[in-house]
C-alpha atoms as a PDB file:
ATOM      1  CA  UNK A   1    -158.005 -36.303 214.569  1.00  0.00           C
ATOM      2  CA  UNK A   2    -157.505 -36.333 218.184  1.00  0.00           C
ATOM      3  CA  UNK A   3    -154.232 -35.271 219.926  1.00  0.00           C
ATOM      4  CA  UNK A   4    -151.951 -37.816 220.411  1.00  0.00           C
ATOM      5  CA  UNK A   5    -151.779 -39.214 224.231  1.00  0.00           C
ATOM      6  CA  UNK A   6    -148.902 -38.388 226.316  1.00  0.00           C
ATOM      7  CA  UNK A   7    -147.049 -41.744 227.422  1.00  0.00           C
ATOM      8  CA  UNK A   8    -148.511 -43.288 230.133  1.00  0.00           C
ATOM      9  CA  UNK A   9    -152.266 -42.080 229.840  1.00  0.00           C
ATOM     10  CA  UNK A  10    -155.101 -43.205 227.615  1.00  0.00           C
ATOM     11  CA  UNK A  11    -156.990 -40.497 225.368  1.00  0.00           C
ATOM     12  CA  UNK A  12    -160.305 -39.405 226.929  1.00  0.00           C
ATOM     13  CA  UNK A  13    -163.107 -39.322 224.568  1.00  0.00           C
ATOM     14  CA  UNK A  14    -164.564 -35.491 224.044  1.00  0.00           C
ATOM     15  CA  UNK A  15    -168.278 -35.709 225.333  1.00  0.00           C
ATOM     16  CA  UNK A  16    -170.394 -33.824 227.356  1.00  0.00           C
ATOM     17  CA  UNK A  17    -170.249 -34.594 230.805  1.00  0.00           C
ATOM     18  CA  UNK A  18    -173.470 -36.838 231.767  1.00  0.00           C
ATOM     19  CA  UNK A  19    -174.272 -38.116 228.528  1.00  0.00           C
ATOM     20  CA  UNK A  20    -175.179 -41.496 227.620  1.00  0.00           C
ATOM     21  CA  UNK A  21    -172.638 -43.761 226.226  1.00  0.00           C
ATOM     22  CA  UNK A  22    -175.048 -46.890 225.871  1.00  0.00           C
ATOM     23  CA  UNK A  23    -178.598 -47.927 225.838  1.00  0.00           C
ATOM     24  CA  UNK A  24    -180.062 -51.504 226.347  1.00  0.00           C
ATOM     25  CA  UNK A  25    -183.744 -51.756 225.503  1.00  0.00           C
ATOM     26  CA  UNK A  26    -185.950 -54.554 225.978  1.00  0.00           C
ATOM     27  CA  UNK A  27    -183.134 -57.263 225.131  1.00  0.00           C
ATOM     28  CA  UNK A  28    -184.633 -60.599 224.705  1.00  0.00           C
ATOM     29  CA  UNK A  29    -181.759 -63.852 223.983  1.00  0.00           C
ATOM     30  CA  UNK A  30    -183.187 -67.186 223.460  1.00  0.00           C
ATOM     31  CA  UNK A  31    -181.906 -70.562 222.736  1.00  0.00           C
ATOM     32  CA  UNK A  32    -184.848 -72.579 221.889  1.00  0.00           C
ATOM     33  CA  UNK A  33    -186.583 -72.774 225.003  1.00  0.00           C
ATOM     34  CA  UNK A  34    -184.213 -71.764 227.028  1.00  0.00           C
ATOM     35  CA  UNK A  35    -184.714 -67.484 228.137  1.00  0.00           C
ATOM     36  CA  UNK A  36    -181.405 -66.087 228.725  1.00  0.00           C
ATOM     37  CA  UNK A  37    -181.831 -62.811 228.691  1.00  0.00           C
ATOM     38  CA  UNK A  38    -185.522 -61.271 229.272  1.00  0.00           C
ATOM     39  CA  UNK A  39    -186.496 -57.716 228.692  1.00  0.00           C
ATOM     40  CA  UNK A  40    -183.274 -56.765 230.067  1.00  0.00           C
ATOM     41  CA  UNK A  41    -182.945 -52.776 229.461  1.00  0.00           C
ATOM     42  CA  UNK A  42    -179.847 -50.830 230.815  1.00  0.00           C
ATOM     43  CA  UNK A  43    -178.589 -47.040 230.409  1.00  0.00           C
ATOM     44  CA  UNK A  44    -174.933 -46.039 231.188  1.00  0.00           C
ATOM     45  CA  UNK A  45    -173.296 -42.926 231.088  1.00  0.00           C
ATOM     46  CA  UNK A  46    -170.879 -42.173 229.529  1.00  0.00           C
ATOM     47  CA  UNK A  47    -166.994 -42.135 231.546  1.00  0.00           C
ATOM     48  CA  UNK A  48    -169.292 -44.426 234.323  1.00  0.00           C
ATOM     49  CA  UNK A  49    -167.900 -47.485 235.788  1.00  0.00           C
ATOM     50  CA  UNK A  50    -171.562 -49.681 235.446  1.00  0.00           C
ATOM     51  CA  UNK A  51    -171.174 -53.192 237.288  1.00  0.00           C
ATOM     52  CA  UNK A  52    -173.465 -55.893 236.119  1.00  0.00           C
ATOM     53  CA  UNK A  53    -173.559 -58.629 238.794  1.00  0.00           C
ATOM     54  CA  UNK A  54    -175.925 -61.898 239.468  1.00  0.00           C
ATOM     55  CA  UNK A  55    -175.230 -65.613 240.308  1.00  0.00           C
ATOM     56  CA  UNK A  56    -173.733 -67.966 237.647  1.00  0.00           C
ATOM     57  CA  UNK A  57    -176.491 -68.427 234.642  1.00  0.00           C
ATOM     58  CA  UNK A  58    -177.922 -65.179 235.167  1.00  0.00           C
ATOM     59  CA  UNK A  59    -177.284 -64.213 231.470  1.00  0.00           C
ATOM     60  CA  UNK A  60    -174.123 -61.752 232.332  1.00  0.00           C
ATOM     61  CA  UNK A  61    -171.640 -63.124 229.310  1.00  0.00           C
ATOM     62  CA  UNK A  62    -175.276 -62.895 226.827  1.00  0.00           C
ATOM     63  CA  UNK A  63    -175.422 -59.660 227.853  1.00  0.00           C
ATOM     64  CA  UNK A  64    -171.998 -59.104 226.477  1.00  0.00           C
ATOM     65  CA  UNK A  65    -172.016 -61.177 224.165  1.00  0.00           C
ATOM     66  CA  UNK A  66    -175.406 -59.356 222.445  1.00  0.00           C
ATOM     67  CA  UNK A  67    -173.448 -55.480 223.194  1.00  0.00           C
ATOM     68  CA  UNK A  68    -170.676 -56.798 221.194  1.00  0.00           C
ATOM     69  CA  UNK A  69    -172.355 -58.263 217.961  1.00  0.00           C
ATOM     70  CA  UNK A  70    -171.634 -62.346 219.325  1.00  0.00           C
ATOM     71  CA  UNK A  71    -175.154 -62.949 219.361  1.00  0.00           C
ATOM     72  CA  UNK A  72    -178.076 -61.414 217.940  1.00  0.00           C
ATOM     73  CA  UNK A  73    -181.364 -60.816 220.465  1.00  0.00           C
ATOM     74  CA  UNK A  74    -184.357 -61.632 219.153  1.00  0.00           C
ATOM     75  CA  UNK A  75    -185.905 -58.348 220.644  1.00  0.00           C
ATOM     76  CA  UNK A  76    -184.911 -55.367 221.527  1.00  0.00           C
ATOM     77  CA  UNK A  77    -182.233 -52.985 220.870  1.00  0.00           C
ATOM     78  CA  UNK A  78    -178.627 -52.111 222.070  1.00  0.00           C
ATOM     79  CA  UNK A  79    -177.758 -48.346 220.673  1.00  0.00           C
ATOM     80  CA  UNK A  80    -174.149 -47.261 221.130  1.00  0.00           C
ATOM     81  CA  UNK A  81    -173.335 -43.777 221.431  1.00  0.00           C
ATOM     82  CA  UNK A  82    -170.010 -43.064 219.939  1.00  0.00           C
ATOM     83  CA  UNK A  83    -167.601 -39.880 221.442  1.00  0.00           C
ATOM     84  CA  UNK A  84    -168.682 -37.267 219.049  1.00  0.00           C
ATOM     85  CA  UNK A  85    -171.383 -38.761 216.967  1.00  0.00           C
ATOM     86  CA  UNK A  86    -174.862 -39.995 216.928  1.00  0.00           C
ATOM     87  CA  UNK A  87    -176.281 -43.080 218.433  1.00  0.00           C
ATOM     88  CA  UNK A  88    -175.557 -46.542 216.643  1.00  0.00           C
ATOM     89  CA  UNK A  89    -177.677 -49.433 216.763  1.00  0.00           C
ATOM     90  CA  UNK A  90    -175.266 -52.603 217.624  1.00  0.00           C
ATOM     91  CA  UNK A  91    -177.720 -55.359 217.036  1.00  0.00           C
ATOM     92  CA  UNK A  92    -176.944 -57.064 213.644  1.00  0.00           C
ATOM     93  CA  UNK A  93    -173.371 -55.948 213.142  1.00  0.00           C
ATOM     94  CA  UNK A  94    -170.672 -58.341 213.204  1.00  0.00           C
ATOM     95  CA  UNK A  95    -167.836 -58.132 216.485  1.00  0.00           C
ATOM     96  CA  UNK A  96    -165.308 -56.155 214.272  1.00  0.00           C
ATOM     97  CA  UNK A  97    -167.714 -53.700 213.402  1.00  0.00           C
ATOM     98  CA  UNK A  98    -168.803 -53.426 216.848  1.00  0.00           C
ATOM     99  CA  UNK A  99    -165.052 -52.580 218.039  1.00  0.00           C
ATOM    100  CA  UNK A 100    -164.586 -50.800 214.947  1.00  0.00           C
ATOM    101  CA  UNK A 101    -167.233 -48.346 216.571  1.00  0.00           C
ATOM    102  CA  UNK A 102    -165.202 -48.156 219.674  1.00  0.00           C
ATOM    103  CA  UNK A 103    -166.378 -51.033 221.951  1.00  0.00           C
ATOM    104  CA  UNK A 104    -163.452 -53.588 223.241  1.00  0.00           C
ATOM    105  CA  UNK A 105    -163.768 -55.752 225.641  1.00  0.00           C
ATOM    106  CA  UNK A 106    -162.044 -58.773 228.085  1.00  0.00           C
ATOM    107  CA  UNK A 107    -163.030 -62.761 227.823  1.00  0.00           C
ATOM    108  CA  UNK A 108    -163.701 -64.427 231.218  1.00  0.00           C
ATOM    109  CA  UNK A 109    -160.983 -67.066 230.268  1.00  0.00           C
ATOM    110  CA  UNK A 110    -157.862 -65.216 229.282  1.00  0.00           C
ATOM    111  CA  UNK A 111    -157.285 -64.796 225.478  1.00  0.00           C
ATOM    112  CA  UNK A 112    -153.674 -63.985 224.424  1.00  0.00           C
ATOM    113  CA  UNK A 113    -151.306 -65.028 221.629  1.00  0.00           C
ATOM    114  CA  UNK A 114    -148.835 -66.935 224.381  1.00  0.00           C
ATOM    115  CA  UNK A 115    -146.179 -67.026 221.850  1.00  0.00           C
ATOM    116  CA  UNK A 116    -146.004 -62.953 221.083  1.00  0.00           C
ATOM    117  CA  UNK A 117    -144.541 -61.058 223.466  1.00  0.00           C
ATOM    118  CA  UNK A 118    -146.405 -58.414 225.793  1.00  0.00           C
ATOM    119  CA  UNK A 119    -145.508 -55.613 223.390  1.00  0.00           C
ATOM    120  CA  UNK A 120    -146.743 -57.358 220.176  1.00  0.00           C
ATOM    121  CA  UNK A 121    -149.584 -58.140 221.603  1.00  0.00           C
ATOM    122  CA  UNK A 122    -150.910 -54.720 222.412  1.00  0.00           C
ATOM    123  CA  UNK A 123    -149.347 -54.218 218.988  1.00  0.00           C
ATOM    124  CA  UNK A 124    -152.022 -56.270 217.288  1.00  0.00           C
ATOM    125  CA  UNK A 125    -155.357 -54.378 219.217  1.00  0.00           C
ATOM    126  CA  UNK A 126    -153.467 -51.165 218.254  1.00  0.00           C
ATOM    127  CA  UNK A 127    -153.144 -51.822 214.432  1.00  0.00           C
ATOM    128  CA  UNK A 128    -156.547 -52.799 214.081  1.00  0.00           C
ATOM    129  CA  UNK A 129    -156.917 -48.884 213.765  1.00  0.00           C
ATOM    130  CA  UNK A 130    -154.456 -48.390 211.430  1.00  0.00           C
ATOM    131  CA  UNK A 131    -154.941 -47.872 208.319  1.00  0.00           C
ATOM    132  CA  UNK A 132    -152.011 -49.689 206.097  1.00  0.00           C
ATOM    133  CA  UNK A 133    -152.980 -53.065 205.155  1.00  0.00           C
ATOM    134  CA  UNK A 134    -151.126 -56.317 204.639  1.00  0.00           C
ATOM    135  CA  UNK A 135    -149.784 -55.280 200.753  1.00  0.00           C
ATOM    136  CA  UNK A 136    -148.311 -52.144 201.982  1.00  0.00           C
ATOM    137  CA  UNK A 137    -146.482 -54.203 204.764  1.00  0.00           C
ATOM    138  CA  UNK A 138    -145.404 -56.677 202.643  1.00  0.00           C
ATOM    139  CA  UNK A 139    -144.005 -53.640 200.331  1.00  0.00           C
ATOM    140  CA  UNK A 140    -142.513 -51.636 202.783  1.00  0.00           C
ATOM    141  CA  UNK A 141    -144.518 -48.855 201.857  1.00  0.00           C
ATOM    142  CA  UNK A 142    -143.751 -45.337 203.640  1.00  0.00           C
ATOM    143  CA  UNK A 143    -147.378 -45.395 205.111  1.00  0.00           C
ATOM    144  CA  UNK A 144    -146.814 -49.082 206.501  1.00  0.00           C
ATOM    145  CA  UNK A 145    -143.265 -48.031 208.329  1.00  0.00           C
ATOM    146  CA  UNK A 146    -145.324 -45.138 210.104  1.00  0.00           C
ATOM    147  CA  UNK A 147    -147.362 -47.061 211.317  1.00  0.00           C
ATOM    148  CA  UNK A 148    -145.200 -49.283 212.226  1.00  0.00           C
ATOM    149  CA  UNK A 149    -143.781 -47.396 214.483  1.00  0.00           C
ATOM    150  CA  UNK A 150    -146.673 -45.587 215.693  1.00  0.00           C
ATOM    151  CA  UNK A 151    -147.750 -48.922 216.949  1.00  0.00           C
ATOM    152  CA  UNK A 152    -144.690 -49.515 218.880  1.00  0.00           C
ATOM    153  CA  UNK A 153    -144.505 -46.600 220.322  1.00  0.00           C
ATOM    154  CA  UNK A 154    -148.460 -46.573 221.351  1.00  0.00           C
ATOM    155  CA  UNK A 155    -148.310 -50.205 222.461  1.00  0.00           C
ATOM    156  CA  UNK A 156    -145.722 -49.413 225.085  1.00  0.00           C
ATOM    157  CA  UNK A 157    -147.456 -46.357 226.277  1.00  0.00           C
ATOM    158  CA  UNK A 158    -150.039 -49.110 227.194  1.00  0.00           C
ATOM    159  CA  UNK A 159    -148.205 -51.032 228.946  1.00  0.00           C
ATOM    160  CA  UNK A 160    -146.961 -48.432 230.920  1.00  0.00           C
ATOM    161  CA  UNK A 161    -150.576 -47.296 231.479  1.00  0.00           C
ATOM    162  CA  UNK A 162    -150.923 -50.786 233.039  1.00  0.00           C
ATOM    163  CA  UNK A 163    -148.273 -51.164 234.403  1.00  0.00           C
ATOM    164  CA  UNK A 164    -146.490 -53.703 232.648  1.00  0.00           C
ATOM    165  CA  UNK A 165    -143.303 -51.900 231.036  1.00  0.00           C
ATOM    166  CA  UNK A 166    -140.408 -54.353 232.441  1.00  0.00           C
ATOM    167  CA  UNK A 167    -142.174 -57.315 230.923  1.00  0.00           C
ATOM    168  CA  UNK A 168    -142.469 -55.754 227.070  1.00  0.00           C
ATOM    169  CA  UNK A 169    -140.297 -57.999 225.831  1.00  0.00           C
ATOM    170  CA  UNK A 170    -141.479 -60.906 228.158  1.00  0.00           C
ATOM    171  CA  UNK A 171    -143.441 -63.681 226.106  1.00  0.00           C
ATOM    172  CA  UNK A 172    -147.237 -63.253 226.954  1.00  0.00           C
ATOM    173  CA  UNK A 173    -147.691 -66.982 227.897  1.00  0.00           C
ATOM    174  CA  UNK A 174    -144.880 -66.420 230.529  1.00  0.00           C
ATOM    175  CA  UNK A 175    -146.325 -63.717 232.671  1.00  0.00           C
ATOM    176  CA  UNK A 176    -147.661 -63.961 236.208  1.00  0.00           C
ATOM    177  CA  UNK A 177    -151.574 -64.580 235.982  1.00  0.00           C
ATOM    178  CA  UNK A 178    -152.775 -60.811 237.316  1.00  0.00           C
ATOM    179  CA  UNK A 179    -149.998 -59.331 234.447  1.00  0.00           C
ATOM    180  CA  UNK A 180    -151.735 -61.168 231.940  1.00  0.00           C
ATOM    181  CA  UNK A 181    -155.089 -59.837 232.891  1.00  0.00           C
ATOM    182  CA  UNK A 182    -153.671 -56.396 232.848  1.00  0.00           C
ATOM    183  CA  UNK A 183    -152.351 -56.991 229.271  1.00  0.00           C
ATOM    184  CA  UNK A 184    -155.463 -58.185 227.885  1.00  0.00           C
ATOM    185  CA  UNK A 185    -156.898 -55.077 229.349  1.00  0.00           C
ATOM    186  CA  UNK A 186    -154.243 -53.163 227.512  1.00  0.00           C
ATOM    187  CA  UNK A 187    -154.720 -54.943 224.180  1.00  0.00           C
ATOM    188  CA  UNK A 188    -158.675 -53.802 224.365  1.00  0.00           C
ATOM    189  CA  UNK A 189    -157.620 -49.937 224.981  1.00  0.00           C
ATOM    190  CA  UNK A 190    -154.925 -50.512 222.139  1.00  0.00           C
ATOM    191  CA  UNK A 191    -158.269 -50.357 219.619  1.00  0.00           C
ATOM    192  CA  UNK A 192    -158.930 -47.102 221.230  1.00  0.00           C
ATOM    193  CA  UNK A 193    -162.507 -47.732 222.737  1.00  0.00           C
ATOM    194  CA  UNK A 194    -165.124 -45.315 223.956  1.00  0.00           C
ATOM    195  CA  UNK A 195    -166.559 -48.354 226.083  1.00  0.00           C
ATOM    196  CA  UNK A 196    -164.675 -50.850 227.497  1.00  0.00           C
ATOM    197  CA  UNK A 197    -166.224 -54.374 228.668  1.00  0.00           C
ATOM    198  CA  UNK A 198    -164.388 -56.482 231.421  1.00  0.00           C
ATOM    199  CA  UNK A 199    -165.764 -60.036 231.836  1.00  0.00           C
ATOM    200  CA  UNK A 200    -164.312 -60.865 235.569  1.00  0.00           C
ATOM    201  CA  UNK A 201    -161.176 -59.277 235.445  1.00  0.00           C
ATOM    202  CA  UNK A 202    -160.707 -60.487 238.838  1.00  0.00           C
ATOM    203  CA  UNK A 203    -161.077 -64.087 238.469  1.00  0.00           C
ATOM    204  CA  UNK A 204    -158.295 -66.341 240.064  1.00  0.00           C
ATOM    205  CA  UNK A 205    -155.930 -62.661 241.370  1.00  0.00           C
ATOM    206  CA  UNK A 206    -154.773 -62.117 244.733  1.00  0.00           C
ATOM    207  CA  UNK A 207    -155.659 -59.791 246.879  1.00  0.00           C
ATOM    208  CA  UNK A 208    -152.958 -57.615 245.884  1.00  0.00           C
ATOM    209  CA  UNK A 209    -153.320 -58.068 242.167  1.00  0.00           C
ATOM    210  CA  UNK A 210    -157.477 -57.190 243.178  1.00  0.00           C
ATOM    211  CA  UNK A 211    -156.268 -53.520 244.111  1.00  0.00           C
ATOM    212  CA  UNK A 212    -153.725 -52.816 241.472  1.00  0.00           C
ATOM    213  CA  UNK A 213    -156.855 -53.929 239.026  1.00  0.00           C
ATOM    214  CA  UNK A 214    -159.514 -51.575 241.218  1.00  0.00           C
ATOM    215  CA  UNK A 215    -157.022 -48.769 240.513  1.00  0.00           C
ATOM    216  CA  UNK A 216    -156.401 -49.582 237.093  1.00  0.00           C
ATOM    217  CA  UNK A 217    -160.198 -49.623 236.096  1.00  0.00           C
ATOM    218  CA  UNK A 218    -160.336 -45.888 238.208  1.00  0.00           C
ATOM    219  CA  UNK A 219    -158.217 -44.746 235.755  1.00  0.00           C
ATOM    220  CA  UNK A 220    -159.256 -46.107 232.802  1.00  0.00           C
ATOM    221  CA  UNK A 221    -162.226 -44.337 234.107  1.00  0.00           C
ATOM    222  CA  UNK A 222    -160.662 -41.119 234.745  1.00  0.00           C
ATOM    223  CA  UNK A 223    -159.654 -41.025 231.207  1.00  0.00           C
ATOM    224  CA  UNK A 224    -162.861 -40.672 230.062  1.00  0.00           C
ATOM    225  CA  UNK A 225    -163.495 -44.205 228.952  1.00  0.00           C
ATOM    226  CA  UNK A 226    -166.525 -45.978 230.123  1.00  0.00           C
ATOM    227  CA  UNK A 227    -165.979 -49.164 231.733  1.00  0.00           C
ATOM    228  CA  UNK A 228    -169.108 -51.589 231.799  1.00  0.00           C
ATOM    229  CA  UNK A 229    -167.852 -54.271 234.445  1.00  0.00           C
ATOM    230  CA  UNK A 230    -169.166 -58.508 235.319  1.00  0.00           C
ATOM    231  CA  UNK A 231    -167.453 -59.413 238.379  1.00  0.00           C
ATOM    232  CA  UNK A 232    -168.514 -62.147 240.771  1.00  0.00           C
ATOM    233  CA  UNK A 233    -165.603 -59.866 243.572  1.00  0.00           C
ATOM    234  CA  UNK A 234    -168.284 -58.163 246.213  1.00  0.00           C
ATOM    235  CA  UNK A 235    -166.020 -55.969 247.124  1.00  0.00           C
ATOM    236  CA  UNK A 236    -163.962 -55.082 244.421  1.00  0.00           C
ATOM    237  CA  UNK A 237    -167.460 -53.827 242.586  1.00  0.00           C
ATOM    238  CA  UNK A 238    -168.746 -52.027 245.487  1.00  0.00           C
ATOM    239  CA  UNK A 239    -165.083 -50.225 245.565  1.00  0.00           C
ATOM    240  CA  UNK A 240    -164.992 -49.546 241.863  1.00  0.00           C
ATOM    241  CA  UNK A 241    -168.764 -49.365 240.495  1.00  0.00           C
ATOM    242  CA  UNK A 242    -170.919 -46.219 240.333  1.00  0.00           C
ATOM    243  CA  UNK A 243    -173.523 -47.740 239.400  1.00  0.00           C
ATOM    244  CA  UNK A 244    -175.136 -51.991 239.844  1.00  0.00           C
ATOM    245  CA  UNK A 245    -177.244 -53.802 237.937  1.00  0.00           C
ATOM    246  CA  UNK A 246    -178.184 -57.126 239.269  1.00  0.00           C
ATOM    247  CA  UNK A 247    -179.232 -60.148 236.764  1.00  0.00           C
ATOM    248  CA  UNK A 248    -181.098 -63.317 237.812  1.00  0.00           C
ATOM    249  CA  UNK A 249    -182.672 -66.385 235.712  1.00  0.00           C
ATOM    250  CA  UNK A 250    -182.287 -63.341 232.949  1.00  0.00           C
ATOM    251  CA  UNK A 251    -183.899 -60.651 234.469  1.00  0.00           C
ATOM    252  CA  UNK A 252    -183.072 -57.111 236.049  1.00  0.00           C
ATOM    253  CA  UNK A 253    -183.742 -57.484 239.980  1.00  0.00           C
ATOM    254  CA  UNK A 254    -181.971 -54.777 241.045  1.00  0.00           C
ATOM    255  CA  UNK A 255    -180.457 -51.484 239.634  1.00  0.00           C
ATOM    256  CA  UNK A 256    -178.796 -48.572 241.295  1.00  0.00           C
ATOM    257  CA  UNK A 257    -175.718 -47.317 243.627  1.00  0.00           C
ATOM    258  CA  UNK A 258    -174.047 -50.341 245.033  1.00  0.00           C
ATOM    259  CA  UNK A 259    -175.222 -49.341 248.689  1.00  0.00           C
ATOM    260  CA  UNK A 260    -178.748 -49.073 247.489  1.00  0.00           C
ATOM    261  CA  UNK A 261    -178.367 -52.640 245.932  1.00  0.00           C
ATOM    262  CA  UNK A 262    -176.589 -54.349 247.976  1.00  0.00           C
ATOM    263  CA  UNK A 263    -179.291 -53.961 250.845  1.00  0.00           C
ATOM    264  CA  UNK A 264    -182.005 -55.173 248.070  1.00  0.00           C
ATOM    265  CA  UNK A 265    -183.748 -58.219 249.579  1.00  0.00           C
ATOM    266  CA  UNK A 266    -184.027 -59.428 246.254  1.00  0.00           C
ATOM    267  CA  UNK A 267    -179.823 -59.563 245.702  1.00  0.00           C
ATOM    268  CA  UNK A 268    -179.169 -60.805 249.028  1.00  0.00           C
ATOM    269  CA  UNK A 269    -181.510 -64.055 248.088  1.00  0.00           C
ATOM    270  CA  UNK A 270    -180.727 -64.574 244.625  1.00  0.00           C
ATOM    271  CA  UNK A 271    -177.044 -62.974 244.832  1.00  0.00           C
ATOM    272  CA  UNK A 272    -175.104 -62.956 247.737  1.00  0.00           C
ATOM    273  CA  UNK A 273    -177.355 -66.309 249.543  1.00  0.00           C
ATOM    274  CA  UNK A 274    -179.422 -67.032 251.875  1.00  0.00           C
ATOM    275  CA  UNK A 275    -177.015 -67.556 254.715  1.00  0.00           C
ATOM    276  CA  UNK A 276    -177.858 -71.494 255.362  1.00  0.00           C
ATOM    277  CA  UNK A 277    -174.387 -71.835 257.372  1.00  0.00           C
ATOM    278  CA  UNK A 278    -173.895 -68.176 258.437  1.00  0.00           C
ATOM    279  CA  UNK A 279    -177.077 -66.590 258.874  1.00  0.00           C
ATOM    280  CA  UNK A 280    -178.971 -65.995 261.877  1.00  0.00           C
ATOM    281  CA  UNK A 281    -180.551 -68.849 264.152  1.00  0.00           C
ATOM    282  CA  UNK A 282    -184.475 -69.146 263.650  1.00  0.00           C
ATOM    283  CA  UNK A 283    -185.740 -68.470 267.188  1.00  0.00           C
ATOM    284  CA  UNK A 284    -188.598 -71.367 266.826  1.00  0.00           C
ATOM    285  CA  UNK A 285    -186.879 -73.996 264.984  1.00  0.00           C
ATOM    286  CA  UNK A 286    -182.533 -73.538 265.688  1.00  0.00           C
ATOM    287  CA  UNK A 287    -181.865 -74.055 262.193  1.00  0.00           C
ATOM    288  CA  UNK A 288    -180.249 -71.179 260.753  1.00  0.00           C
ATOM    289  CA  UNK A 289    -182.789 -68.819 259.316  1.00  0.00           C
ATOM    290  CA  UNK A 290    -181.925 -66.147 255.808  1.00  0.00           C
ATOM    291  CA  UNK A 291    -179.402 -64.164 255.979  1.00  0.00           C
ATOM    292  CA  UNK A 292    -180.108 -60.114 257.242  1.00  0.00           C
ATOM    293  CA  UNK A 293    -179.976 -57.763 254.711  1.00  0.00           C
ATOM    294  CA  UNK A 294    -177.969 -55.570 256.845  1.00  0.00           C
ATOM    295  CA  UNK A 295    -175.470 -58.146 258.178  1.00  0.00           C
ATOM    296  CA  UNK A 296    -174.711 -58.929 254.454  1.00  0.00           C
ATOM    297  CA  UNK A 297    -174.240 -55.072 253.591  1.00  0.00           C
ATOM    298  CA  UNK A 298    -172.194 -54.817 256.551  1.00  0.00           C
ATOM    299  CA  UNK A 299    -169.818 -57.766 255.907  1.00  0.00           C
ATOM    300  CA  UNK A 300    -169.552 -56.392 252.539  1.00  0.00           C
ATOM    301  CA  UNK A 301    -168.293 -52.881 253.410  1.00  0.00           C
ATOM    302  CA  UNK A 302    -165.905 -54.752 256.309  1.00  0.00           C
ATOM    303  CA  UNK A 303    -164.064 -56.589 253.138  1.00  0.00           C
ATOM    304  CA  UNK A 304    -164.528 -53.567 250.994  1.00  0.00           C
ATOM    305  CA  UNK A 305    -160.468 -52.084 249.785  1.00  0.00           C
ATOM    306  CA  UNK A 306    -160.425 -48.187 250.857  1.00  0.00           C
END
């Protein structure tokens, strides 16, 4: 059994620096015709922040949706590497066996219980790892009580993790929009993952909220647990991710560090556009011509939080 965390900090997973936390092979998804996700193979390390980026319809939710037992591929595998074991194949287990293994994740559309308040809901990712079941609740049993309060007490060690300790008592459905992303991110580490998926954490923040959540993820990192990342925010992956993998029409483009990949010519046409209103005059015709690699890279870093 692991020591318990100290409040305020999440419990890093014991691993060998450098190793591999998860392995995509040859992933396949169809839906009758319709290729969602082809040969798509991706390694991440484990304690890495991996970004997977790409326009809408690249196949960025399949991807998590196949990692996390939603959908089954019909090729290829996805083996998990759990802190301290051997490597799992995720393809063909159900989602709670998935987290049960140590993978959590975020929805792109916020999913809370409105009606709980911030601290029950971290409550209810944390006592999925508990061990007392309904009957011994019910009961009142001495095991039930413990955990109980082990669940209180680890639920607001969360929220101060995130941030959120003056709104514990706060109903969930009340909270400013960037505190409810932060929650559901708490509610995921409340199952105690190795790897940690985040489906556009970002989506609809402000600026301000879009650093407190680039620090946030850091330290989730820091703590040991790997953070695999879809954001459509340029520069709140390039400030964040050690590592880019770039989707489009279902495919891997693009793979690497985020400076490497965001001067691909492939990513700047299928990712961050061709420029039609801001790119660079054609010297024959007037019309604007594709955007430069290099001016896109360089507007990129300009935006990019320090």
């Amino acid at each position: 059994m692991s020591p318990a965390a100290a409040p305020g900090t999440v419990p890093a997973p014991a691993s060998d620096a450098g190793d591999t936390v998860l392995e995509v092979r040859d992933v396949t998804l169809r839906f009758g015709g319709l290729v969602s996700l082809d040969s798509v193979s991706v390694r991440q390390l484990r304690g890495e922040i991996l970004a997977v980026i790409g326009p809408n319809g690249a196949g960025k939710t399949s991807l998590f949706n196949c990692l996390t037992g939603a959908y089954r591929p019909q090729k290829g595998s996805v083996r998990f590497h759990p802190a301290g074991r051997g490597p799992v194949e995720v393809v063909g287990r159900s989602p709670h066996r998935v987290s049960s293994l140590g993978i959590a994740r975020t929805f792109q559309n916020i999913r809370l219980f409105p009606a709980l308040s911030a601290l029950e809901n971290v409550q209810v990712g944390v006592e999925t790892r508990q061990r007392s079941g309904a009957l011994a609740t019910i009961l009142g049993l001495p095991n039930a009580r413990r955990d109980a309060k082990a669940s209180v007490r680890r639920a607001g060690e969360l929220l101060e993790f995130v941030g959120l300790t003056r709104w514990s008592r706060e109903l969930a459905g009340s909270l400013p929009y960037g505190a409810q992303r932060r929650l559901e991110i708490a509610r995921a580490l409340g199952t105690d993952p190795s790897l940690l998926l985040l489906d556009e954490p970002a989506a609809g923040t402000n600026p301000a909220e879009k650093r407190e959540l680039a620090d946030l993820i850091r330290a989730i990192s820091h703590s040991g647990v790997s953070v695999l990342l879809i954001e459509h925010d340029m520069p709140l992956v390039m400030s964040v991710a050690a590592e880019v993998v770039v989707l489009n029409f279902g495919k891997v483009i693009a793979a690497g560090p985020p400076r490497e990949v965001q001067r691909d010519p492939a990513v700047v046409e299928a990712y961050l556009g061709r420029g039609d209103d801001e790119g660079r005059e054609d010297d024959k015709t007037g019309r604007p011509g594709p955007a430069d690699p290099d001016t896109v890279a360089l507007n990129i870093r300009k935006d990019t939080p320090r």
